[in-house]
PDB file of N, CA and C in Angstrom:
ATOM      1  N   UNK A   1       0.802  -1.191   0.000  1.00  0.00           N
ATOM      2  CA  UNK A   1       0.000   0.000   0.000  1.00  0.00           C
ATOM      3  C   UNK A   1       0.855   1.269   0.000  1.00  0.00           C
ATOM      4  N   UNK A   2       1.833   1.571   0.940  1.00  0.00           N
ATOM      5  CA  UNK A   2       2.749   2.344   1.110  1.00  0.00           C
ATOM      6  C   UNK A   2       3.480   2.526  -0.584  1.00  0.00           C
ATOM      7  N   UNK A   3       3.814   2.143  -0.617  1.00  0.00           N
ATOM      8  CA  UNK A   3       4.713   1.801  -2.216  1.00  0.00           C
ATOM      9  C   UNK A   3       3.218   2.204  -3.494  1.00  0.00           C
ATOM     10  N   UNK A   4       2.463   1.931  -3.459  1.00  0.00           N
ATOM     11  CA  UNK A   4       1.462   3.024  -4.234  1.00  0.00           C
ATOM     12  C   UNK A   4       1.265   3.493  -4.199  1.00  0.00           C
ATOM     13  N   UNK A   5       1.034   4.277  -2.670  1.00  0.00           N
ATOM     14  CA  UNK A   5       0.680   5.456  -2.288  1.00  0.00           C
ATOM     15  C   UNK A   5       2.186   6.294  -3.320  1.00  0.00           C
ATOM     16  N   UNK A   6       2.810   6.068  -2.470  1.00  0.00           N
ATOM     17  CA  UNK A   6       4.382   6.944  -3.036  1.00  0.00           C
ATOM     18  C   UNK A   6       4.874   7.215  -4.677  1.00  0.00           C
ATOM     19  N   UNK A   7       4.618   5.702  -5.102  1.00  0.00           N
ATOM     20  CA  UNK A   7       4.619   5.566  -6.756  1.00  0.00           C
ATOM     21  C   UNK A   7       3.279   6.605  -7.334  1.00  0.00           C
ATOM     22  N   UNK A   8       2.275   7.142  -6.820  1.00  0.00           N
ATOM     23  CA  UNK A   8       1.330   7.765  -7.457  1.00  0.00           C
ATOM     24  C   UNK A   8       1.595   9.265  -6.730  1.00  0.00           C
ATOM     25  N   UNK A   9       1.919   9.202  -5.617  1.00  0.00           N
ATOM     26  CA  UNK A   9       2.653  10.787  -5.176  1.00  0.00           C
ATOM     27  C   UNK A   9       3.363  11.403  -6.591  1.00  0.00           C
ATOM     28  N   UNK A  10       4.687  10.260  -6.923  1.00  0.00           N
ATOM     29  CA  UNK A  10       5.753  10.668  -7.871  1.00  0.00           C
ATOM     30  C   UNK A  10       5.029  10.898  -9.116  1.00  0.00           C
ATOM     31  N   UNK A  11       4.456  10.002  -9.310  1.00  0.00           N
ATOM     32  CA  UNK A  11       4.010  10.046 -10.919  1.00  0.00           C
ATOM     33  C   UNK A  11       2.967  11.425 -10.862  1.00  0.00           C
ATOM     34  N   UNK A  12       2.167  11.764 -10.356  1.00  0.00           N
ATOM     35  CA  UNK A  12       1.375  13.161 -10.177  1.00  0.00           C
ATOM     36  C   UNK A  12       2.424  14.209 -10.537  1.00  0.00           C
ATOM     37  N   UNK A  13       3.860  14.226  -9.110  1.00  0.00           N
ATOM     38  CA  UNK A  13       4.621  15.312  -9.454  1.00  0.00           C
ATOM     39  C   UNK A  13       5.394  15.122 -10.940  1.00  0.00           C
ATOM     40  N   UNK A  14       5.478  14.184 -11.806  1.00  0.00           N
ATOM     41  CA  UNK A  14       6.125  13.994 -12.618  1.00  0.00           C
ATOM     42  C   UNK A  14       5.387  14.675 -13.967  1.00  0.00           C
ATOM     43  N   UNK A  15       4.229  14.603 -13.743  1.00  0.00           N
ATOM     44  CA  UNK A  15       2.753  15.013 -14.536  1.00  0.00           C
ATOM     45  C   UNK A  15       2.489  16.464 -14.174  1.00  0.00           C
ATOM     46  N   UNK A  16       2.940  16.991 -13.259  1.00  0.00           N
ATOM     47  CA  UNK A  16       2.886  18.821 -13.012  1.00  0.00           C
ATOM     48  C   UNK A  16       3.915  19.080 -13.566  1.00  0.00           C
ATOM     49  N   UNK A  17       5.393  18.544 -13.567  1.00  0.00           N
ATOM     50  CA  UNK A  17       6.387  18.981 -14.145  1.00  0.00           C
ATOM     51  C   UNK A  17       6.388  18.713 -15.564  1.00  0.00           C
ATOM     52  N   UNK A  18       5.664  17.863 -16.474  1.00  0.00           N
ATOM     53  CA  UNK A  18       5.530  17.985 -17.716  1.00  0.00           C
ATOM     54  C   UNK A  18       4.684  19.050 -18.227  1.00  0.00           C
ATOM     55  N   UNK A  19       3.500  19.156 -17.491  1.00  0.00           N
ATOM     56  CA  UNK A  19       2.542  20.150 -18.204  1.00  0.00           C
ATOM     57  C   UNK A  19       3.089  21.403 -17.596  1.00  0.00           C
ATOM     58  N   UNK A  20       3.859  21.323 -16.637  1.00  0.00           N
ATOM     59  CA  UNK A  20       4.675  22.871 -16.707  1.00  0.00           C
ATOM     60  C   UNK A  20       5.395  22.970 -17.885  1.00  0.00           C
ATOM     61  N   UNK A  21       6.458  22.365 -18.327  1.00  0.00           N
ATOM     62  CA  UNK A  21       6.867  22.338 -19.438  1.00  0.00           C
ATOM     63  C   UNK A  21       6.589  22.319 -20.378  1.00  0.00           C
ATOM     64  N   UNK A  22       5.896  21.665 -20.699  1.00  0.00           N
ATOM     65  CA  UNK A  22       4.443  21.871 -22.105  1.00  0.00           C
ATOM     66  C   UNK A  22       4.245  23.251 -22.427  1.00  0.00           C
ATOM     67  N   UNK A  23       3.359  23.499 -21.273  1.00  0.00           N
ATOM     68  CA  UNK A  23       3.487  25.042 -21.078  1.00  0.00           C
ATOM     69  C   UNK A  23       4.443  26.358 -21.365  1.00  0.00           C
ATOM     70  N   UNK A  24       5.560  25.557 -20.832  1.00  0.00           N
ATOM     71  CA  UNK A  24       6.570  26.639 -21.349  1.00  0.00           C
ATOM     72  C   UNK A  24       7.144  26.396 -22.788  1.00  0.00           C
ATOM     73  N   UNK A  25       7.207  25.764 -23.093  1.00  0.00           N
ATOM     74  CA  UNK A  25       7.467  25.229 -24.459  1.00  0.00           C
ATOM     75  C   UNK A  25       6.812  25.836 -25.156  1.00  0.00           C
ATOM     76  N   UNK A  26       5.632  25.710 -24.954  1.00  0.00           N
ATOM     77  CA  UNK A  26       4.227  26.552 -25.576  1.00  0.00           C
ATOM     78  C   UNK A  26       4.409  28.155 -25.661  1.00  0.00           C
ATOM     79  N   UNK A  27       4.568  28.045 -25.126  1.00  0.00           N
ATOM     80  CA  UNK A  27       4.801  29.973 -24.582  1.00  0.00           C
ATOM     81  C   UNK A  27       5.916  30.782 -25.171  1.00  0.00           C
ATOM     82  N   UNK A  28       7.104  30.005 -25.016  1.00  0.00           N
ATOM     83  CA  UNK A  28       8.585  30.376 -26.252  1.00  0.00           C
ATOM     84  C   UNK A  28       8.228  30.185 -27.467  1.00  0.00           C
ATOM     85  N   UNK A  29       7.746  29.144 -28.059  1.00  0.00           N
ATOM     86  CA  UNK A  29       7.563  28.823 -29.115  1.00  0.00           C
ATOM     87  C   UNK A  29       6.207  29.590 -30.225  1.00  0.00           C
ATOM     88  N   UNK A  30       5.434  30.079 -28.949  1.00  0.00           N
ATOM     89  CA  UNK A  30       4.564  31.454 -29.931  1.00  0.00           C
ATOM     90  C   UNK A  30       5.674  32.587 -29.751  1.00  0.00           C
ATOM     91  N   UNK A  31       6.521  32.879 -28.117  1.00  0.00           N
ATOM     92  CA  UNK A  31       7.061  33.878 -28.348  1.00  0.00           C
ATOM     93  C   UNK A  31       8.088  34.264 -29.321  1.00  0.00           C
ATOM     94  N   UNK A  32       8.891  32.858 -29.962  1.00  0.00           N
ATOM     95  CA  UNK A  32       9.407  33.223 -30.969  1.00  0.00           C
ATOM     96  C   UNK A  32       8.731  32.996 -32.666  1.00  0.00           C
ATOM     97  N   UNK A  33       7.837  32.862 -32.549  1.00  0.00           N
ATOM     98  CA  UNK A  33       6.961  32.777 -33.599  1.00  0.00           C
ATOM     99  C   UNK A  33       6.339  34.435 -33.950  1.00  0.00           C
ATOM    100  N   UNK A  34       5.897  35.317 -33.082  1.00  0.00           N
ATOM    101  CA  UNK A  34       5.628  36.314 -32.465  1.00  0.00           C
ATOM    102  C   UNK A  34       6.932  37.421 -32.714  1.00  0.00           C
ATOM    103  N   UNK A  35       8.353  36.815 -32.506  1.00  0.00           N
ATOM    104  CA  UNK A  35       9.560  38.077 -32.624  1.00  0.00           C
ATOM    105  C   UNK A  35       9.953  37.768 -34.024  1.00  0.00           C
ATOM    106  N   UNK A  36       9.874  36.739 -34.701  1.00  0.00           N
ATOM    107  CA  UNK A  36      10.356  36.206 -35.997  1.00  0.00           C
ATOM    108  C   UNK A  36       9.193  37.251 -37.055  1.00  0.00           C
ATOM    109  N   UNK A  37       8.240  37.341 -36.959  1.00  0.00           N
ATOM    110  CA  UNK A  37       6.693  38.108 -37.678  1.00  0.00           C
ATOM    111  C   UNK A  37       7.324  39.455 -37.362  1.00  0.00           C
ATOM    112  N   UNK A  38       7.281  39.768 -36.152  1.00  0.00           N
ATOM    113  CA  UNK A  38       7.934  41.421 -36.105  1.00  0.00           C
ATOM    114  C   UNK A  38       8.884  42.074 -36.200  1.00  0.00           C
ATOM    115  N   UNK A  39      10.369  40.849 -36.396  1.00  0.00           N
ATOM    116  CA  UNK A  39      11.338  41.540 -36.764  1.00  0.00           C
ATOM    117  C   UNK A  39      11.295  41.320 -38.423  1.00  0.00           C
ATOM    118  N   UNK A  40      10.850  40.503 -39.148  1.00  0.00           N
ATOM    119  CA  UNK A  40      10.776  40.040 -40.685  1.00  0.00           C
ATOM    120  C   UNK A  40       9.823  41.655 -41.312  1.00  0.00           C
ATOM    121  N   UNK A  41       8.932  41.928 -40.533  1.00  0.00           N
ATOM    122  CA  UNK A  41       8.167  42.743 -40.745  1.00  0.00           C
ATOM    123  C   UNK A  41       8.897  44.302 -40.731  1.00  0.00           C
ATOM    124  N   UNK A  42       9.676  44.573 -39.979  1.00  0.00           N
ATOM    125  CA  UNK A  42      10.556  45.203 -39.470  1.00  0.00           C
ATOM    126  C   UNK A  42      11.772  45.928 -40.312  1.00  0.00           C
ATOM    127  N   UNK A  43      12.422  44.521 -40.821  1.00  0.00           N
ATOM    128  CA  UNK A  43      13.372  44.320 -41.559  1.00  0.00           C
ATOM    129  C   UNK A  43      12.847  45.159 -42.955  1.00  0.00           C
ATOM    130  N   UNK A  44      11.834  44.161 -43.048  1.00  0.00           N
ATOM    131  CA  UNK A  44      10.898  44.774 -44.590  1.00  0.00           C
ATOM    132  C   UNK A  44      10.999  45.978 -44.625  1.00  0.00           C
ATOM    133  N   UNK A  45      10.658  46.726 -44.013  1.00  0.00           N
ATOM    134  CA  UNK A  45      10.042  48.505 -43.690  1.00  0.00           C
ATOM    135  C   UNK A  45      11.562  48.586 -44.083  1.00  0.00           C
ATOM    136  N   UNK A  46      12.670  48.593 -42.993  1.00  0.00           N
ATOM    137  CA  UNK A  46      14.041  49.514 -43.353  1.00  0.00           C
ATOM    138  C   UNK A  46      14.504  49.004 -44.550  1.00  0.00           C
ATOM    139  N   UNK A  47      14.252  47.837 -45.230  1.00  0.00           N
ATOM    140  CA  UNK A  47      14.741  47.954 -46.455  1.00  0.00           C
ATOM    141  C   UNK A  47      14.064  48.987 -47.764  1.00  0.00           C
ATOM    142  N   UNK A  48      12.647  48.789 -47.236  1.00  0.00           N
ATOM    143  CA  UNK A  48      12.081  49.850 -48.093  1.00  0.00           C
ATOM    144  C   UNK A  48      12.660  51.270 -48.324  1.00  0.00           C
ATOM    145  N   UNK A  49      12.493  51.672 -47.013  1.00  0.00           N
ATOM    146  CA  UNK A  49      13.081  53.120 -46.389  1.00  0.00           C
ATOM    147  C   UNK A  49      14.515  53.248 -47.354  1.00  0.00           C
ATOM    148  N   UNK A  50      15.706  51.824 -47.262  1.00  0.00           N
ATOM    149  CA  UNK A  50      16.291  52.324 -47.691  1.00  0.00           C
ATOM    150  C   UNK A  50      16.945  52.340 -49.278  1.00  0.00           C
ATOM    151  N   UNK A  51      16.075  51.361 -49.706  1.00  0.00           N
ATOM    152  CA  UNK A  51      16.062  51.689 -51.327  1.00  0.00           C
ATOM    153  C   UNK A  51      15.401  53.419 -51.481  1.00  0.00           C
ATOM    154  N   UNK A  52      14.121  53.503 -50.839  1.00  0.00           N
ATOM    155  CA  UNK A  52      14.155  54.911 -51.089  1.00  0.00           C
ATOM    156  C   UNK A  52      14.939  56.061 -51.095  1.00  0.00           C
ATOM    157  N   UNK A  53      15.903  55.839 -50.280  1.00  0.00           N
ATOM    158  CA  UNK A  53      16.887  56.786 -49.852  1.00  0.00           C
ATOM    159  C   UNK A  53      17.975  56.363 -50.619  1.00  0.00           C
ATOM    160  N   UNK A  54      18.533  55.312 -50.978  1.00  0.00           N
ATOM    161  CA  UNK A  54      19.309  55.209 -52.047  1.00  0.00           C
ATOM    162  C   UNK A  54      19.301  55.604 -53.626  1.00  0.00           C
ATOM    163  N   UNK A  55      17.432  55.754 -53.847  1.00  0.00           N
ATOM    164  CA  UNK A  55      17.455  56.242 -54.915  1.00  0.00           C
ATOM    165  C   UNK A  55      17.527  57.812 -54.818  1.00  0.00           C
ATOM    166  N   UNK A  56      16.996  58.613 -54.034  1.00  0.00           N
ATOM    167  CA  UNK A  56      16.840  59.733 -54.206  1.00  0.00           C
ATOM    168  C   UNK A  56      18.596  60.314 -53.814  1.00  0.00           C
ATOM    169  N   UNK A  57      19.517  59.458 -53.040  1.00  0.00           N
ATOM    170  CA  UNK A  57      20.883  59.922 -53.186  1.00  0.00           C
ATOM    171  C   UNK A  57      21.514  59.698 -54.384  1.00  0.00           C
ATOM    172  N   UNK A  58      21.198  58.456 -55.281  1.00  0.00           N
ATOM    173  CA  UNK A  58      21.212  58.698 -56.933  1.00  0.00           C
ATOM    174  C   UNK A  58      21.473  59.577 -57.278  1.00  0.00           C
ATOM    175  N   UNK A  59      19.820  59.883 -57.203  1.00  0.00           N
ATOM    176  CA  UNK A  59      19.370  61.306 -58.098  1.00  0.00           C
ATOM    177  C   UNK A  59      20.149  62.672 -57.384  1.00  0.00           C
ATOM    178  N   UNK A  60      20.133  62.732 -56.572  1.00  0.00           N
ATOM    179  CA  UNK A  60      21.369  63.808 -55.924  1.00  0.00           C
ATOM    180  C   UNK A  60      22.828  63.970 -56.793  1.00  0.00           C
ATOM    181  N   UNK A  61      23.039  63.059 -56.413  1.00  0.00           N
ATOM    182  CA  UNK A  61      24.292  62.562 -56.875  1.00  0.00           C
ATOM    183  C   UNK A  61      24.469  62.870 -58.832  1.00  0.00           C
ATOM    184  N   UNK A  62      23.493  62.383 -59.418  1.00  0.00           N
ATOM    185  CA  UNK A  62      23.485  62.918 -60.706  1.00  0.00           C
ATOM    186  C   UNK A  62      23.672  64.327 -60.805  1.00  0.00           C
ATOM    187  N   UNK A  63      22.206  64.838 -60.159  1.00  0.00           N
ATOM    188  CA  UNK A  63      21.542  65.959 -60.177  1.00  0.00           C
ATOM    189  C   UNK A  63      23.521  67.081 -59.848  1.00  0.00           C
ATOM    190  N   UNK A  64      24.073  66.493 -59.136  1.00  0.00           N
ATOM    191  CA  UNK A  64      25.365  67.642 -58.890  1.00  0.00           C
ATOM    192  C   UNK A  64      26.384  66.982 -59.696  1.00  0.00           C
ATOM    193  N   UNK A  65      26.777  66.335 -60.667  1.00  0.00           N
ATOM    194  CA  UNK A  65      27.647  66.095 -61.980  1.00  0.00           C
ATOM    195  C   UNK A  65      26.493  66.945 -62.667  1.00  0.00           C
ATOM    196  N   UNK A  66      25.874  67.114 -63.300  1.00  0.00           N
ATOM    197  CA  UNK A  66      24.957  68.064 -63.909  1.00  0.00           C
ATOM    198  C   UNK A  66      25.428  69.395 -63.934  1.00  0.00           C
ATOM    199  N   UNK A  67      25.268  69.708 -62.200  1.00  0.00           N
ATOM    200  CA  UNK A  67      24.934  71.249 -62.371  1.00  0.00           C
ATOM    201  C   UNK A  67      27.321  71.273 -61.993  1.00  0.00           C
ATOM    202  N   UNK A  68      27.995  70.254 -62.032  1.00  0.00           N
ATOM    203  CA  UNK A  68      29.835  70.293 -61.938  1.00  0.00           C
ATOM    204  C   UNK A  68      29.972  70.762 -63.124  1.00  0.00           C
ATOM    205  N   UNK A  69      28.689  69.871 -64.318  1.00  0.00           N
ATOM    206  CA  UNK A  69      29.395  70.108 -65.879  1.00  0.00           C
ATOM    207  C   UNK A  69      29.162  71.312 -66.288  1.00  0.00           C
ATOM    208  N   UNK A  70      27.520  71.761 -65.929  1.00  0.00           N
ATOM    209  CA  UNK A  70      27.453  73.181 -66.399  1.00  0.00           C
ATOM    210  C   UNK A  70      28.324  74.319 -66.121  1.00  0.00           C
ATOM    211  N   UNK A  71      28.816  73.802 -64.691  1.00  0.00           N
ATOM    212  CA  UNK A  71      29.528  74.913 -63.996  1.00  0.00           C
ATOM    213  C   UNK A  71      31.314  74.903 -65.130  1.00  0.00           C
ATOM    214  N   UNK A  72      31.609  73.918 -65.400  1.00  0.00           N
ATOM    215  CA  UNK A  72      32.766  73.709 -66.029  1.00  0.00           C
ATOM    216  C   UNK A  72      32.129  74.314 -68.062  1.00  0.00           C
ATOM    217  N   UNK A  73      31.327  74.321 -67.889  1.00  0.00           N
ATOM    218  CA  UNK A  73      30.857  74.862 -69.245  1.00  0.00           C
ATOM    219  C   UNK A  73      31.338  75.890 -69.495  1.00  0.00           C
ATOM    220  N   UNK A  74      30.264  76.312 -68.416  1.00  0.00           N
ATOM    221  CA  UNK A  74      30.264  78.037 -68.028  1.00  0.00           C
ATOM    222  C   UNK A  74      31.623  78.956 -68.240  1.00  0.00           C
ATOM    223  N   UNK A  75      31.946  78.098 -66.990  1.00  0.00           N
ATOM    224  CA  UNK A  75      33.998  78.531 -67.141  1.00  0.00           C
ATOM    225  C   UNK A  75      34.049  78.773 -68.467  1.00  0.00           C
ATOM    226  N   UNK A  76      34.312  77.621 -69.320  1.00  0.00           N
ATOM    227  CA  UNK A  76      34.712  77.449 -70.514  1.00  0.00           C
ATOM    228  C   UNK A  76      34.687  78.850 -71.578  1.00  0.00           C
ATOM    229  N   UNK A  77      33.217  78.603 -71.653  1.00  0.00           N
ATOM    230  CA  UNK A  77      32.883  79.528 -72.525  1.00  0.00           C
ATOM    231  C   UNK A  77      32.372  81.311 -72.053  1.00  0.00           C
ATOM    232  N   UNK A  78      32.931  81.560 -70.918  1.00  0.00           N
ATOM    233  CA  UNK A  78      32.727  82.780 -70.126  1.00  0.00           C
ATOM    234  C   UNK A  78      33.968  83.499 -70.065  1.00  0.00           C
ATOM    235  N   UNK A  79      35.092  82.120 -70.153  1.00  0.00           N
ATOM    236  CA  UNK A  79      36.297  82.530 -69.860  1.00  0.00           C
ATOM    237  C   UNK A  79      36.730  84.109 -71.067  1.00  0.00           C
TER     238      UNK A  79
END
């Protein structure tokens, strides 16, 4: 009797310590399901941001060889 009693004590605590774990398992596993969605999401945006900003430093960047050549024109034919 003693010896079942005890064998079903253990096995109970053995059965709280799984479904604790379950539990936590559960819980990391949305929480990284959860940081993976918001940093992917995240990521997305600053890449956007920075193609945008790469193009419009392009166009900068053209936009002043443009106004280097005119300026070297100018010289030229002012001289």
């Amino acid at each position: 009797m003693v010896g079942k009693k005890m064998l079903k004590k253990t096995w109970d605590n053995i059965e709280i310590i799984l479904i604790t774990l379950s539990m936590l398992l559960a819980m990391f596993t949305a929480g990284l399901i959860l940081g993976v969605y918001v940093s992917s999401n995240t990521i997305e945006e600053l890449s956007n941001d920075n193609i945008v900003k790469e193009r419009t430093i392009q166009q900068q960047k053209e936009r002043i060889r443009e106004l280097q050549k005119f300026k070297q024109l100018k010289e030229i034919y002012n001289a």
